[in-house]
PDB file of N, CA and C in Angstrom:
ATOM      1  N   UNK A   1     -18.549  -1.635  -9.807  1.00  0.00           N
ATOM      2  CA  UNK A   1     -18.333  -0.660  -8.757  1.00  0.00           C
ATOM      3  C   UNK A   1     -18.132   0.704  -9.391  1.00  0.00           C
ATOM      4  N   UNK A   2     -18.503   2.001  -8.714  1.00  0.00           N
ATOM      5  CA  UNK A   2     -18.680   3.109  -9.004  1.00  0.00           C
ATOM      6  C   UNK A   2     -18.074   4.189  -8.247  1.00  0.00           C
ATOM      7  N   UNK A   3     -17.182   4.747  -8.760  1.00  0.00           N
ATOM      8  CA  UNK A   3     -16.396   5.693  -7.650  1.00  0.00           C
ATOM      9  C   UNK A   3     -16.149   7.115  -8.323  1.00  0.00           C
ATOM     10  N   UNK A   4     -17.006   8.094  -7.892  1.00  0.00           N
ATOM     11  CA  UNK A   4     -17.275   9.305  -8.218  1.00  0.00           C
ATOM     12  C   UNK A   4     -17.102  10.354  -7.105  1.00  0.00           C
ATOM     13  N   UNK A   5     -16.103  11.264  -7.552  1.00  0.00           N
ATOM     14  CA  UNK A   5     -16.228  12.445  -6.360  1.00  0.00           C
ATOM     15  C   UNK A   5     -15.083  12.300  -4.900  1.00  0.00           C
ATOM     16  N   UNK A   6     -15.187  12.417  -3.828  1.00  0.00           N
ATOM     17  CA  UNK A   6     -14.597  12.128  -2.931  1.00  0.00           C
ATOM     18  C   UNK A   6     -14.202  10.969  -2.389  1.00  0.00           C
ATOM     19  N   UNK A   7     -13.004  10.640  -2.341  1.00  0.00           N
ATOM     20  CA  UNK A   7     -12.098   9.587  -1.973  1.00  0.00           C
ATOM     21  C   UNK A   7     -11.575   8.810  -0.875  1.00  0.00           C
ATOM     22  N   UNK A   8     -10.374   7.968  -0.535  1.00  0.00           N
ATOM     23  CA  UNK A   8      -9.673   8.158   0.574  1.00  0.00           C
ATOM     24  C   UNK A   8      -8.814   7.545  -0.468  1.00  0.00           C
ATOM     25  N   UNK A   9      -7.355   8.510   0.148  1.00  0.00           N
ATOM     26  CA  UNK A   9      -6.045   7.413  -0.494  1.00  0.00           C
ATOM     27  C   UNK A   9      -5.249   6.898   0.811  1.00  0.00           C
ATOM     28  N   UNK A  10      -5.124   5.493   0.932  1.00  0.00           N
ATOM     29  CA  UNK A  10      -4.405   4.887   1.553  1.00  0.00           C
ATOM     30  C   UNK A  10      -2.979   4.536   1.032  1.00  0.00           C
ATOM     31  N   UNK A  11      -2.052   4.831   1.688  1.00  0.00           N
ATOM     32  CA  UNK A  11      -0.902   4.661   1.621  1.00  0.00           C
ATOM     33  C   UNK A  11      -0.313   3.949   2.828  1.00  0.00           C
ATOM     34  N   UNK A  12       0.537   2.672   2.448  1.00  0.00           N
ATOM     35  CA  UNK A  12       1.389   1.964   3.404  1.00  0.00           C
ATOM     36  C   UNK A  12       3.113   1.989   2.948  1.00  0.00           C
ATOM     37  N   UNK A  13       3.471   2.547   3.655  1.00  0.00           N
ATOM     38  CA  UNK A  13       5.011   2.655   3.229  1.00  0.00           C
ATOM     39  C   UNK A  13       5.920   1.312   4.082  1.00  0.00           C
ATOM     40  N   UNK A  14       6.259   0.561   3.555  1.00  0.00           N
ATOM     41  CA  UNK A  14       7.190  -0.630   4.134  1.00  0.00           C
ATOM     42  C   UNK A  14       8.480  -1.173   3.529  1.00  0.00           C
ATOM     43  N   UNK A  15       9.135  -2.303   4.095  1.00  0.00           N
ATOM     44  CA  UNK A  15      10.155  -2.672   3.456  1.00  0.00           C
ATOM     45  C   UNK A  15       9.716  -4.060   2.444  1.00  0.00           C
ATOM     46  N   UNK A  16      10.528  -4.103   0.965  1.00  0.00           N
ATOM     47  CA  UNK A  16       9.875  -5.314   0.184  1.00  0.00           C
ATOM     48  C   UNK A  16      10.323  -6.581   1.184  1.00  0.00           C
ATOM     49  N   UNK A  17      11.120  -6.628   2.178  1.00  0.00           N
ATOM     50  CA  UNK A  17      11.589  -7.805   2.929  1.00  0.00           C
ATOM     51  C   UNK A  17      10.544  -8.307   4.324  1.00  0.00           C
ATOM     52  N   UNK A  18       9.952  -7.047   4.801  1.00  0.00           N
ATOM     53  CA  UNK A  18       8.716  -7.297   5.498  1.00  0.00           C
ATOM     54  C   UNK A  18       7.523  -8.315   5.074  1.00  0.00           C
ATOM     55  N   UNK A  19       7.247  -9.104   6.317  1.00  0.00           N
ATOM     56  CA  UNK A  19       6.542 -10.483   5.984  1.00  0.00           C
ATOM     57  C   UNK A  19       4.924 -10.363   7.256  1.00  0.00           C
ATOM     58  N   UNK A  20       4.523 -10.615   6.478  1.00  0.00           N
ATOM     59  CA  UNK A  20       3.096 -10.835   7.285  1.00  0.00           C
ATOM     60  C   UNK A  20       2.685 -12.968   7.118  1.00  0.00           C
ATOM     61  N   UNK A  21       2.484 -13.402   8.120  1.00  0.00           N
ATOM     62  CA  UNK A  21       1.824 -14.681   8.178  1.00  0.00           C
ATOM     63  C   UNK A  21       2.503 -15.479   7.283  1.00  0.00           C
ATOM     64  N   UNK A  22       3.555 -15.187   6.933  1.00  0.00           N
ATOM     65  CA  UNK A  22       4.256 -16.180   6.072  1.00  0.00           C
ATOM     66  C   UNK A  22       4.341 -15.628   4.400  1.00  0.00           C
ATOM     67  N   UNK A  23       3.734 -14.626   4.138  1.00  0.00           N
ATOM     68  CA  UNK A  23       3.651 -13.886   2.492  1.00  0.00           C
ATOM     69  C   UNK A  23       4.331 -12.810   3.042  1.00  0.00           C
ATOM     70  N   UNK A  24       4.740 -11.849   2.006  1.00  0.00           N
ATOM     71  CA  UNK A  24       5.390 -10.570   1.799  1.00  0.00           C
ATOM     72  C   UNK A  24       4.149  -9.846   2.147  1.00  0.00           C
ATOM     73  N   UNK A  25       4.381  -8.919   3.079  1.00  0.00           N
ATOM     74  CA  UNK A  25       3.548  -7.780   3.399  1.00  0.00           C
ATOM     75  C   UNK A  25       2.837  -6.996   2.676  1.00  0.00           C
ATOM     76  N   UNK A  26       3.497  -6.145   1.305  1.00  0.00           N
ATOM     77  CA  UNK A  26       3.033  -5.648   0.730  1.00  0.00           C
ATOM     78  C   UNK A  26       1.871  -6.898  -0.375  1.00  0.00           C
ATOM     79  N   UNK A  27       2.258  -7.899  -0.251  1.00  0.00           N
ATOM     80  CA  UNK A  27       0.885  -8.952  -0.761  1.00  0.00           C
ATOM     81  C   UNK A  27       0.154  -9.097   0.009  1.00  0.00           C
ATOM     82  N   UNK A  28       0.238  -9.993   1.188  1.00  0.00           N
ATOM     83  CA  UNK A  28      -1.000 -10.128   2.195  1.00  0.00           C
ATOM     84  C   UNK A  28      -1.779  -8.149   2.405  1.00  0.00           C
ATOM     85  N   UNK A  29      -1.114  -7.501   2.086  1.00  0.00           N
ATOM     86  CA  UNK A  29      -2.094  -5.788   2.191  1.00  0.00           C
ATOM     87  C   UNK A  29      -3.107  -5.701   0.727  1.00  0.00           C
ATOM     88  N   UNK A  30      -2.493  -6.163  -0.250  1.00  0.00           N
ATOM     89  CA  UNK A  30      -2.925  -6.152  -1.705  1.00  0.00           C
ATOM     90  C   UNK A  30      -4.411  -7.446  -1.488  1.00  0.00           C
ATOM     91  N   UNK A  31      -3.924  -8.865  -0.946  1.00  0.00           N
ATOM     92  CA  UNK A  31      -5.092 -10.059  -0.772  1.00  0.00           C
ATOM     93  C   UNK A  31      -5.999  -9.164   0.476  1.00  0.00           C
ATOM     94  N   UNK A  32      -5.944  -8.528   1.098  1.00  0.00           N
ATOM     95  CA  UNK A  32      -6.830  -7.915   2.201  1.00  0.00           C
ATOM     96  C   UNK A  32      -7.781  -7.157   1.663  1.00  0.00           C
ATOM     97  N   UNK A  33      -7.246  -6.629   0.467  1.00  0.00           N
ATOM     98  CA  UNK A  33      -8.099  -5.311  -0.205  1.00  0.00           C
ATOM     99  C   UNK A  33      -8.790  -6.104  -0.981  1.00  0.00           C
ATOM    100  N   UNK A  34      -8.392  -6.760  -1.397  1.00  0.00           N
ATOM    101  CA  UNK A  34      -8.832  -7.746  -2.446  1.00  0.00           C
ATOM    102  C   UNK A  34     -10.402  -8.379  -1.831  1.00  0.00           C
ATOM    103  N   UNK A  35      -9.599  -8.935  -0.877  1.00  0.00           N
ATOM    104  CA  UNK A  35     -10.801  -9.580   0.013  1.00  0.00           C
ATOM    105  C   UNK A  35     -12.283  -8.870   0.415  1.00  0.00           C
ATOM    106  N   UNK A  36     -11.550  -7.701   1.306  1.00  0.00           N
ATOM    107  CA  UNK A  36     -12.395  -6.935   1.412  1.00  0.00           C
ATOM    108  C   UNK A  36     -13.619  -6.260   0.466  1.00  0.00           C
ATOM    109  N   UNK A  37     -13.204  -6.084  -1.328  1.00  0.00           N
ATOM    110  CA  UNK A  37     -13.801  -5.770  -1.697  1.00  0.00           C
ATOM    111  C   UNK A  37     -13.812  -4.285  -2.289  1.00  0.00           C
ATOM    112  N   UNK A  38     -12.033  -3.772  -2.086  1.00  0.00           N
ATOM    113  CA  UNK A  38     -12.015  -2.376  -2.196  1.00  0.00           C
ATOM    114  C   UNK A  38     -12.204  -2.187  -3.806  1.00  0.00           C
ATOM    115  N   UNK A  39     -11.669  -0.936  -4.264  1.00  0.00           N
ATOM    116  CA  UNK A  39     -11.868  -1.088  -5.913  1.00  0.00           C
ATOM    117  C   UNK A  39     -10.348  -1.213  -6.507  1.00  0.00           C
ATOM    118  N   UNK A  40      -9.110  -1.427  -5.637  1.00  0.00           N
ATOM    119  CA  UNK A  40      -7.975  -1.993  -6.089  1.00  0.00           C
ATOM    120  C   UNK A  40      -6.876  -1.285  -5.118  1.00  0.00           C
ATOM    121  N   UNK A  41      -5.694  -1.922  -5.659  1.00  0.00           N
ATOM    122  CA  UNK A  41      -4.346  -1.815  -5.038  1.00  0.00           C
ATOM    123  C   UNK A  41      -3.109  -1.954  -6.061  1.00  0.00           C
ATOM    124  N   UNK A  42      -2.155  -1.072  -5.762  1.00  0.00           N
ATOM    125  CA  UNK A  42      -0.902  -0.771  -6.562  1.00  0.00           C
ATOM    126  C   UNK A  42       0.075  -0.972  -5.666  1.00  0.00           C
ATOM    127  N   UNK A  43       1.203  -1.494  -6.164  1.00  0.00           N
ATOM    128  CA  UNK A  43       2.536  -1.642  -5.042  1.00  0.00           C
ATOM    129  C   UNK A  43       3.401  -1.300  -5.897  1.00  0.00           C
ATOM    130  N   UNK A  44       4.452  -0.076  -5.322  1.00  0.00           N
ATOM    131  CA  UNK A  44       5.445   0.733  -6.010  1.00  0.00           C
ATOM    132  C   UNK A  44       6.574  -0.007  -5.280  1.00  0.00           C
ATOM    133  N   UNK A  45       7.903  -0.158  -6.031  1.00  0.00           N
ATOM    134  CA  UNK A  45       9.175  -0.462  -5.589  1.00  0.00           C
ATOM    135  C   UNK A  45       9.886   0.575  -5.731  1.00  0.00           C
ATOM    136  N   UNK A  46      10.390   1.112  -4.648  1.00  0.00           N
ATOM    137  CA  UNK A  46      10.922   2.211  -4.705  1.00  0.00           C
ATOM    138  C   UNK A  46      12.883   2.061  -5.425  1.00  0.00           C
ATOM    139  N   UNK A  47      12.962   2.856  -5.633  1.00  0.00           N
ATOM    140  CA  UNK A  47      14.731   3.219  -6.160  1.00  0.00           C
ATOM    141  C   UNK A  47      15.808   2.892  -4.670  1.00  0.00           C
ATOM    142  N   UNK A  48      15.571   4.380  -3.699  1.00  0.00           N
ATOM    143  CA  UNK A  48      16.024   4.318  -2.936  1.00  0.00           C
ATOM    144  C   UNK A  48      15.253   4.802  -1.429  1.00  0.00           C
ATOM    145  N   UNK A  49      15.564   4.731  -0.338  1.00  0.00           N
ATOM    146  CA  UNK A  49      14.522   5.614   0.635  1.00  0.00           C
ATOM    147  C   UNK A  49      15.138   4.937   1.791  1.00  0.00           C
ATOM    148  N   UNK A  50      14.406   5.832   3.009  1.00  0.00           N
ATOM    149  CA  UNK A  50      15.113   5.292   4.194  1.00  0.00           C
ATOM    150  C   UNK A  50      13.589   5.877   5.242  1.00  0.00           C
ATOM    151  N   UNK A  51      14.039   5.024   5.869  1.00  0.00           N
ATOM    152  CA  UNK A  51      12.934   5.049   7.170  1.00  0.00           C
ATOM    153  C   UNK A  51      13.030   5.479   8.666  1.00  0.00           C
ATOM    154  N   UNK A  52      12.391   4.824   9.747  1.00  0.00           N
ATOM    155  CA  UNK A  52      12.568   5.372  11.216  1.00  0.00           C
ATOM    156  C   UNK A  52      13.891   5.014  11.799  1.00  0.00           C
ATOM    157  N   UNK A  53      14.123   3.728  11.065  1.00  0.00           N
ATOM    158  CA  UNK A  53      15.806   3.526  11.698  1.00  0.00           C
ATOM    159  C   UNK A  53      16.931   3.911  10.846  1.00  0.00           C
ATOM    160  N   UNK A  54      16.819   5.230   9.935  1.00  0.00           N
ATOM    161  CA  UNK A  54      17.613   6.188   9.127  1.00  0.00           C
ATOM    162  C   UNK A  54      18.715   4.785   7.823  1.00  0.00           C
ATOM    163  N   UNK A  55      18.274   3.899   8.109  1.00  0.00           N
ATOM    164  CA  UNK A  55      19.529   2.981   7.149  1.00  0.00           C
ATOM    165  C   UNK A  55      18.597   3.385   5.654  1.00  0.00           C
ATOM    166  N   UNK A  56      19.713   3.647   4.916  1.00  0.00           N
ATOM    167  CA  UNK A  56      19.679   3.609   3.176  1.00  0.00           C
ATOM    168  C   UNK A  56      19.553   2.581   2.967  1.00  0.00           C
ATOM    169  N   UNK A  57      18.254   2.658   2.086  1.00  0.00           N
ATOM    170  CA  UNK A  57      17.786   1.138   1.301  1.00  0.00           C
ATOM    171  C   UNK A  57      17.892   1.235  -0.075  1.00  0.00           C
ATOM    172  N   UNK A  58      18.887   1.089  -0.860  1.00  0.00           N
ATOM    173  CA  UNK A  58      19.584   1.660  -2.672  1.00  0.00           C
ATOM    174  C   UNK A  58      19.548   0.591  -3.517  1.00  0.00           C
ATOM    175  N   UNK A  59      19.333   0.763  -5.124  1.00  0.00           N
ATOM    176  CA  UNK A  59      19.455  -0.324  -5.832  1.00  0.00           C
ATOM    177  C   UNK A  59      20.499   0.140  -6.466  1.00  0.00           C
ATOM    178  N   UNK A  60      21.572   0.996  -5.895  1.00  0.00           N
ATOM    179  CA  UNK A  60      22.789   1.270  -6.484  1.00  0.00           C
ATOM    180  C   UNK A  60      24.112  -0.319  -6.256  1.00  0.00           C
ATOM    181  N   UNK A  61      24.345  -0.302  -7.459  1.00  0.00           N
ATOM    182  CA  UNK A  61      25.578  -1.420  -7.728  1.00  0.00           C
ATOM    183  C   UNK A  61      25.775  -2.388  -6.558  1.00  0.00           C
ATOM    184  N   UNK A  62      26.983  -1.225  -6.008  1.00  0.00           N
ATOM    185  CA  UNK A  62      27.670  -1.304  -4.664  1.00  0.00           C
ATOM    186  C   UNK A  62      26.828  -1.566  -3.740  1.00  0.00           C
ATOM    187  N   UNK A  63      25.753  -1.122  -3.510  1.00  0.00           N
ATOM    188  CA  UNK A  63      25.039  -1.544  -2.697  1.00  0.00           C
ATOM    189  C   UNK A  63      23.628  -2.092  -2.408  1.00  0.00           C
ATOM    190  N   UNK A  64      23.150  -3.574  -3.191  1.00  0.00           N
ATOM    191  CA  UNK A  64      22.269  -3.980  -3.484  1.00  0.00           C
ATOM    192  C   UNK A  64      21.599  -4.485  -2.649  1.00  0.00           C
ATOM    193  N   UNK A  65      20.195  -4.062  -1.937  1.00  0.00           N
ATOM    194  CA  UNK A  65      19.397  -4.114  -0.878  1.00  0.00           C
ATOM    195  C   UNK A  65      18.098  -5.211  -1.377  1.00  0.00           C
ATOM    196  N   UNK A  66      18.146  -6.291  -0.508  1.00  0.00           N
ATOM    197  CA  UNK A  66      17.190  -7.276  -0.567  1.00  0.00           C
ATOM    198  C   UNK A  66      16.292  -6.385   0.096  1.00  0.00           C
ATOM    199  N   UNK A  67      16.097  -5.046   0.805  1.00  0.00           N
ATOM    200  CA  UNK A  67      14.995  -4.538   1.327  1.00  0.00           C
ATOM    201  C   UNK A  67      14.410  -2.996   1.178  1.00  0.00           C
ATOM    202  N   UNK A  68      14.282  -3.138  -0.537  1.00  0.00           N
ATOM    203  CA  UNK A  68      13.954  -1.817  -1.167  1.00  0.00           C
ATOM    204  C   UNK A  68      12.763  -1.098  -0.715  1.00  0.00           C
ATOM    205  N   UNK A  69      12.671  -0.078  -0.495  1.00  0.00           N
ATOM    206  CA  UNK A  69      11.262   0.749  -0.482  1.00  0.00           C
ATOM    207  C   UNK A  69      10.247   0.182  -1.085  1.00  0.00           C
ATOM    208  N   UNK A  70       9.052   0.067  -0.442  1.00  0.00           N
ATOM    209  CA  UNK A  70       7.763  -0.268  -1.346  1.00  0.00           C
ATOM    210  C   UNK A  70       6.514   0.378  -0.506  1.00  0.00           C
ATOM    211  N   UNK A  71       5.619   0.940  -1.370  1.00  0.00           N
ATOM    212  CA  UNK A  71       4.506   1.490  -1.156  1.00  0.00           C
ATOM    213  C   UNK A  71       3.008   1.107  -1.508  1.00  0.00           C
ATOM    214  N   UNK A  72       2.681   0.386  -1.326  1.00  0.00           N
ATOM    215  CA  UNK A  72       1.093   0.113  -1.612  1.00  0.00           C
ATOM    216  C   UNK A  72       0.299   1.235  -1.371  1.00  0.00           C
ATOM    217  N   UNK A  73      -0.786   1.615  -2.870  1.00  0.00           N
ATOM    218  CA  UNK A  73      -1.772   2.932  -2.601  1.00  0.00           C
ATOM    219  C   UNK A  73      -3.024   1.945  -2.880  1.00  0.00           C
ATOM    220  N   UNK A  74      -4.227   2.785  -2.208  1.00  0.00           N
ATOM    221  CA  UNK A  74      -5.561   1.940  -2.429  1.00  0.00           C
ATOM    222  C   UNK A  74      -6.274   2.774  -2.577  1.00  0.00           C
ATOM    223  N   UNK A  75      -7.289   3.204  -3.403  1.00  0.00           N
ATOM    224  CA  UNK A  75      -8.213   4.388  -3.439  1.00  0.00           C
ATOM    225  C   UNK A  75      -9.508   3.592  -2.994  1.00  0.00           C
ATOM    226  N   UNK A  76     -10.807   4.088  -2.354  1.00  0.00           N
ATOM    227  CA  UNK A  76     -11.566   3.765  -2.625  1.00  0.00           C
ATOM    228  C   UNK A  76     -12.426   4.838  -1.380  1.00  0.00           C
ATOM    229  N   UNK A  77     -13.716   4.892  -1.430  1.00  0.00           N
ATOM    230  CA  UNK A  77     -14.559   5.226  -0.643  1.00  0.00           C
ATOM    231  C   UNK A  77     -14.054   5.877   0.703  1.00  0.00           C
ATOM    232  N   UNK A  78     -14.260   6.898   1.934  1.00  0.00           N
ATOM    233  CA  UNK A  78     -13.626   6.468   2.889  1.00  0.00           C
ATOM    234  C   UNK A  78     -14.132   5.979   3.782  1.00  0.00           C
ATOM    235  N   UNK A  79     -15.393   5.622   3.631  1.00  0.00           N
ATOM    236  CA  UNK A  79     -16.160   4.304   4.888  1.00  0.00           C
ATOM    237  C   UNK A  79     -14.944   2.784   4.363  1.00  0.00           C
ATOM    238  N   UNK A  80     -14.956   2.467   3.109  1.00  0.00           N
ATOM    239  CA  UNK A  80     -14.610   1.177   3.039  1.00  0.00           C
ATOM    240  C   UNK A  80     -12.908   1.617   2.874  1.00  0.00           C
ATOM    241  N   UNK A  81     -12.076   2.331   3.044  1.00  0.00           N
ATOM    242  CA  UNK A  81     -10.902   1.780   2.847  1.00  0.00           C
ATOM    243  C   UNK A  81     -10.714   2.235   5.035  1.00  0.00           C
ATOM    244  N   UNK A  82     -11.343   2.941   5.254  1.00  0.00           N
ATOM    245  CA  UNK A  82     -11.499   3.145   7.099  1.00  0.00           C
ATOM    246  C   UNK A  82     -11.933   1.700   7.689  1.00  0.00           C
ATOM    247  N   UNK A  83     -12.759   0.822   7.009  1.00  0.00           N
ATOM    248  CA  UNK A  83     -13.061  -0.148   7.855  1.00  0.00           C
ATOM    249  C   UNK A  83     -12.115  -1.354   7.669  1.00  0.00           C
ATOM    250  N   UNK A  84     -10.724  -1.233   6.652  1.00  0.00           N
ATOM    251  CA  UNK A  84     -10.070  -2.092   6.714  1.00  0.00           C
ATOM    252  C   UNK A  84      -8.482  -1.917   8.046  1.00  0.00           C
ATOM    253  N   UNK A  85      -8.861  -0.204   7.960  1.00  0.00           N
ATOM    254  CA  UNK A  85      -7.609   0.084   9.339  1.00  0.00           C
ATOM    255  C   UNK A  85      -7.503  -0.717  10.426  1.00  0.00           C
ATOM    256  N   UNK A  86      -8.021  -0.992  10.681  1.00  0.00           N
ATOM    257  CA  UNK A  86      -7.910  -1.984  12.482  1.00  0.00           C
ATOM    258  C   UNK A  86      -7.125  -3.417  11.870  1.00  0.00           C
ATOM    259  N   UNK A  87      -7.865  -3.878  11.044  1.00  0.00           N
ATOM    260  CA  UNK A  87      -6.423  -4.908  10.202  1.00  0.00           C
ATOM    261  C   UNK A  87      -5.203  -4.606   9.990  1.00  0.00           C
ATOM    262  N   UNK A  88      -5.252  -3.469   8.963  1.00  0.00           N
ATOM    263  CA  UNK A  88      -3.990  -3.557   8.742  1.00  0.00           C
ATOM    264  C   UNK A  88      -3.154  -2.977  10.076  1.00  0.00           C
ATOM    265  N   UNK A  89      -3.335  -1.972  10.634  1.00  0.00           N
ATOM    266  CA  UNK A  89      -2.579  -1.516  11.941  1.00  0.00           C
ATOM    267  C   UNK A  89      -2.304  -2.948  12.677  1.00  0.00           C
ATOM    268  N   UNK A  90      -2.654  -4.121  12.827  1.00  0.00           N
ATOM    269  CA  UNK A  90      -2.702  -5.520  13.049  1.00  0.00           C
ATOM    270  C   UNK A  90      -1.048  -6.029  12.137  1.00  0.00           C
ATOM    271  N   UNK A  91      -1.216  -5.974  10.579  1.00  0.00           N
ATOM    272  CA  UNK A  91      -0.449  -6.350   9.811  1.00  0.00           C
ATOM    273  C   UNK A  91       0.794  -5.833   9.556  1.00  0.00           C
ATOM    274  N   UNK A  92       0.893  -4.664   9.834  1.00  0.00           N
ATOM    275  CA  UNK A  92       2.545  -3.597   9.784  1.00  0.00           C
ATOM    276  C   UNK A  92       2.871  -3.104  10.950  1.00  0.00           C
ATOM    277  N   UNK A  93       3.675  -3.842  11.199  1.00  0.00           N
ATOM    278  CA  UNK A  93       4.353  -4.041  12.428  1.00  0.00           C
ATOM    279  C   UNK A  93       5.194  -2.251  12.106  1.00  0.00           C
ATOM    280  N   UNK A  94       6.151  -2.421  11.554  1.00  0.00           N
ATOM    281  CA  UNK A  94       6.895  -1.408  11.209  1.00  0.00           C
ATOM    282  C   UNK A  94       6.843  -0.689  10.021  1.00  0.00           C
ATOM    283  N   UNK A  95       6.313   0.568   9.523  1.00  0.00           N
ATOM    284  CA  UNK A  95       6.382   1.287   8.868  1.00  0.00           C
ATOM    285  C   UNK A  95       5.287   2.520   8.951  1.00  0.00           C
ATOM    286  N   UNK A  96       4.997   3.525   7.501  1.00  0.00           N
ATOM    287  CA  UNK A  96       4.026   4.238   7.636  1.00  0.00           C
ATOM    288  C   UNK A  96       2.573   4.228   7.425  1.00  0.00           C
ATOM    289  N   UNK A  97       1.683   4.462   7.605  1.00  0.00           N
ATOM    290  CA  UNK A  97       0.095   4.474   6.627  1.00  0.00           C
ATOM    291  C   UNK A  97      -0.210   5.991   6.850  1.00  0.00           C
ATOM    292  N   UNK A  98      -0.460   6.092   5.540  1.00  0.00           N
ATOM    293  CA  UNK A  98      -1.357   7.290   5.560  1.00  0.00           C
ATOM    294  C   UNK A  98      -2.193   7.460   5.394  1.00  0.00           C
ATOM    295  N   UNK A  99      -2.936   8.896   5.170  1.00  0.00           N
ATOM    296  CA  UNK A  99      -4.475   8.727   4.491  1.00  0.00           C
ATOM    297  C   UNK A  99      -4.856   9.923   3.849  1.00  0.00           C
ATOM    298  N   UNK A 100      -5.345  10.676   2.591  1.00  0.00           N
ATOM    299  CA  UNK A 100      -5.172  12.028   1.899  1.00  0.00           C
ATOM    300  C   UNK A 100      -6.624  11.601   1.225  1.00  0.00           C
ATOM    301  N   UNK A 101      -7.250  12.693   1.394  1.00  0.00           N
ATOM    302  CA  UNK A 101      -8.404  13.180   0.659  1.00  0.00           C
ATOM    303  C   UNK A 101      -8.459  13.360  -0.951  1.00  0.00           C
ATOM    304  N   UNK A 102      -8.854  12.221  -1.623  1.00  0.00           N
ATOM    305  CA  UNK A 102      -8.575  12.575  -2.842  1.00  0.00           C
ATOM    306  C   UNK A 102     -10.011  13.133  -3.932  1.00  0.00           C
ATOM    307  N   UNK A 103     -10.184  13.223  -5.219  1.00  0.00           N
ATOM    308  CA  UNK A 103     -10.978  13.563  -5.613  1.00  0.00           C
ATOM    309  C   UNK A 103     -10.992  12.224  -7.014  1.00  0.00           C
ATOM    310  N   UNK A 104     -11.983  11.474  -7.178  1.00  0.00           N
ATOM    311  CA  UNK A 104     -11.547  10.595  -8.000  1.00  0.00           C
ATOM    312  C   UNK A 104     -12.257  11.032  -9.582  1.00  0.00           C
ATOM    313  N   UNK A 105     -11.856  11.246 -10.758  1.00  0.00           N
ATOM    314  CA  UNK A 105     -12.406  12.070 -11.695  1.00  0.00           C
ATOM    315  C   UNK A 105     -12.981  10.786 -12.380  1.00  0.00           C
ATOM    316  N   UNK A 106     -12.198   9.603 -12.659  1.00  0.00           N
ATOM    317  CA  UNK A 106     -12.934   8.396 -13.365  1.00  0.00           C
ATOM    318  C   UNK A 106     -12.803   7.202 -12.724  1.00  0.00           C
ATOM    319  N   UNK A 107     -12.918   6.089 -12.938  1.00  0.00           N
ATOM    320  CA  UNK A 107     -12.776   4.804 -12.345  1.00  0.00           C
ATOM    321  C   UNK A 107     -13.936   3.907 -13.387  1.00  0.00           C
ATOM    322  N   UNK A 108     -12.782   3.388 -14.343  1.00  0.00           N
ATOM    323  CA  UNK A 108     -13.593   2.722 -15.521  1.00  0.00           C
ATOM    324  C   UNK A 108     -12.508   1.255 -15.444  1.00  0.00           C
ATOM    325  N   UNK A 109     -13.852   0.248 -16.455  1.00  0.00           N
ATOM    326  CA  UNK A 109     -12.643  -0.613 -16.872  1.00  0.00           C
ATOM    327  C   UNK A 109     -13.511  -1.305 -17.958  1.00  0.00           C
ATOM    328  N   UNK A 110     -13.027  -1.884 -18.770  1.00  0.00           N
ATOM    329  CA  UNK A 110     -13.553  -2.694 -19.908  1.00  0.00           C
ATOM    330  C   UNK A 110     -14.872  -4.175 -19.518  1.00  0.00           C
ATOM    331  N   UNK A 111     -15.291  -3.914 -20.278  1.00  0.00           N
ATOM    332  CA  UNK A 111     -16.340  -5.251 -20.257  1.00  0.00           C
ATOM    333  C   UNK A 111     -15.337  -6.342 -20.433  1.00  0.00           C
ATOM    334  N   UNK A 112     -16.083  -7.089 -19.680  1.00  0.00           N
ATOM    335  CA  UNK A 112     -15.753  -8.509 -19.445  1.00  0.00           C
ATOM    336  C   UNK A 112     -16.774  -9.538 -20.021  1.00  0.00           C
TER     337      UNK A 112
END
């Protein structure tokens, strides 16, 4: 696969405790892309962050949250990361998606 020039970045902002079909959300979003065929997926665990219902989600001591920030990004094309939206809007019940115009300068990987 070949990805030169203009982008789409998908971003899903959720909680790591959020569950889709019985897997963790931010996985069943990662096996979707997968599936689909995009050119990949990253899932960030966030430190700390808070969302639409304002509660602090911290990996501070005192207060250790089974439901840390996490972000899945997906770069790819924006016909193919657009034709996976109607799914996922399906799959995240609660949180954000975004979408930012990116510019992709390389997209390499080693022989296999």
């Amino acid at each position: 696969m070949k990805i030169e020039g203009q982008g789409l970045l998908l971003r899903v902002y959720v909680g790591e405790s959020d569950r889709f079909e019985g897997k963790s959300l931010y996985e069943a979003i990662v096996l979707l892309a997968r599936e689909r065929g995009l050119a990949g997926a990253t899932v960030l665990r966030g430190l700390s962050g808070f969302g639409a219902h304002s509660r602090i989600h911290t990996t501070k001591v005192l207060r250790l949250s089974e439901d840390l920030p996490v972000v899945v990004e997906i770069v790819d094309r924006e016909d193919r990361v657009r034709a996976i939206l109607p799914e996922l809007d399906r799959m995240v019940g609660e949180g954000l998606v975004t979408l930012e115009k990116v510019e992709v300068i390389a997209y390499r990987h080693g022989e296999e």
